[in-house]
Protein backbone atom coordinates (compact mmCIF):
# COMPACT_ATOMS: atom_id res chain seq x y z
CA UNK A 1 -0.09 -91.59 -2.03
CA UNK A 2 -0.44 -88.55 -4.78
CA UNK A 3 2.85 -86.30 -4.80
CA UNK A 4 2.41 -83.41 -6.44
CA UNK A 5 5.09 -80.64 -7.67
CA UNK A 6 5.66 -77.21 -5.68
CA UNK A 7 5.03 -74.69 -8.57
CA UNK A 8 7.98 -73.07 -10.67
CA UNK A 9 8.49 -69.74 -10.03
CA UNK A 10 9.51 -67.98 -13.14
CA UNK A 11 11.49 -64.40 -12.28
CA UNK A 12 13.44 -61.38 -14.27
CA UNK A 13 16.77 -60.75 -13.33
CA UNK A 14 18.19 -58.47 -11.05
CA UNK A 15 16.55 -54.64 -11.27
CA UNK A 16 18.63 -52.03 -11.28
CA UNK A 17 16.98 -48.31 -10.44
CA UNK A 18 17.60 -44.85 -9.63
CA UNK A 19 16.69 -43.76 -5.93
CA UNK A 20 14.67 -40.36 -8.06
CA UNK A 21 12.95 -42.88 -9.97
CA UNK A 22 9.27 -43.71 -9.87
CA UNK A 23 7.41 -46.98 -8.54
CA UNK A 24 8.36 -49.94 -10.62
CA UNK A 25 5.92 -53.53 -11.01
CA UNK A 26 8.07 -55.97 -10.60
CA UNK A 27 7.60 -59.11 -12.80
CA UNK A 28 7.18 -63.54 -11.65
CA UNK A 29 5.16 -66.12 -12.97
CA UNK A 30 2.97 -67.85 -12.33
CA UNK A 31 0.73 -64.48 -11.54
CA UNK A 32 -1.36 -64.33 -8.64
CA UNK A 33 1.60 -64.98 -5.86
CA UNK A 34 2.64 -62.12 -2.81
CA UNK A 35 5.87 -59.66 -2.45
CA UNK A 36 7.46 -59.35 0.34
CA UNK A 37 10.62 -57.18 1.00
CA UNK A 38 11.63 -53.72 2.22
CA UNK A 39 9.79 -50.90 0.16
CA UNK A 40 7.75 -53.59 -1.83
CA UNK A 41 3.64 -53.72 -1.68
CA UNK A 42 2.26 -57.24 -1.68
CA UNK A 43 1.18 -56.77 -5.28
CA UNK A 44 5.01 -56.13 -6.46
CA UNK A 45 5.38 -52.39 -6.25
CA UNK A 46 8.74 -51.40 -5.39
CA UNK A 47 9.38 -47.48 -4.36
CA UNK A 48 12.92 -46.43 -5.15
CA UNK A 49 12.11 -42.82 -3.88
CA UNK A 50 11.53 -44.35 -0.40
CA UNK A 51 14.09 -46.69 -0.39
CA UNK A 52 17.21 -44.66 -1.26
CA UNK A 53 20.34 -46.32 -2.63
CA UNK A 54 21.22 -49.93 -1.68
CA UNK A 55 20.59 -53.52 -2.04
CA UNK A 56 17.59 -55.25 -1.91
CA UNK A 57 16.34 -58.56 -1.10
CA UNK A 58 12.59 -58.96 -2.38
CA UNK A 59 10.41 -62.57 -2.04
CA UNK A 60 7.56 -63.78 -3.97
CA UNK A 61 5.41 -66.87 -2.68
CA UNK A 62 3.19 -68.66 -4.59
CA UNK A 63 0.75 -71.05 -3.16
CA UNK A 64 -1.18 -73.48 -6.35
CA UNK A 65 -4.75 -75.55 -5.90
CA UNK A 66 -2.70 -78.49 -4.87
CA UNK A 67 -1.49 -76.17 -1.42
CA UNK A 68 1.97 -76.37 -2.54
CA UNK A 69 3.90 -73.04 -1.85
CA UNK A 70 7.16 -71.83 -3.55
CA UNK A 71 9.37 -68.96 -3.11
CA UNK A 72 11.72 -67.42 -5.13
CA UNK A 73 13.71 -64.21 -4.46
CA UNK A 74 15.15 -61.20 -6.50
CA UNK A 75 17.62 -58.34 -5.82
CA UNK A 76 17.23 -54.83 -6.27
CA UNK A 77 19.79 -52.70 -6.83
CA UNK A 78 19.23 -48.67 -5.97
CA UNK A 79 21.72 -46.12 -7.14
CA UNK A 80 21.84 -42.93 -6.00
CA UNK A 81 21.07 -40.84 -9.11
């Protein structure tokens, strides 16, 4: 039996933006995993402009050659600006 490790999911901290302010990338290694989250595109774009102010809960999954899948999450923070 071969056990291999789920892969570590390296993230920034918590974003803080302004609701006027323009799309931001958001940042996890290992590259090559999917966002997920309210106002986020699967390739990590988050739109403050269409989010307005508030709290966000965004996901990023990771899936390595081995089929092990990990999932980390970040919050963004919107002010109204």
């Amino acid at each position: 039996v071969q056990v291999n490790t789920a892969p570590v999911i390296s993230m920034g901290s918590n974003s803080t933006l302004c609701d006027n302010g323009s799309a931001t990338l958001l940042n996890a290694l290992p590259l090559g995993g999917s966002w997920n989250g309210p106002f986020t595109s699967t390739a990590g774009v988050f739109v403050p402009a269409h989010s307005g102010a508030g709290s966000f809960q965004i996901f990023y999954s990771i899936t390595d050659a081995n089929n092990c899948t990990s999932i980390d999450s970040t919050t963004v923070n919107v002010n109204a600006c």
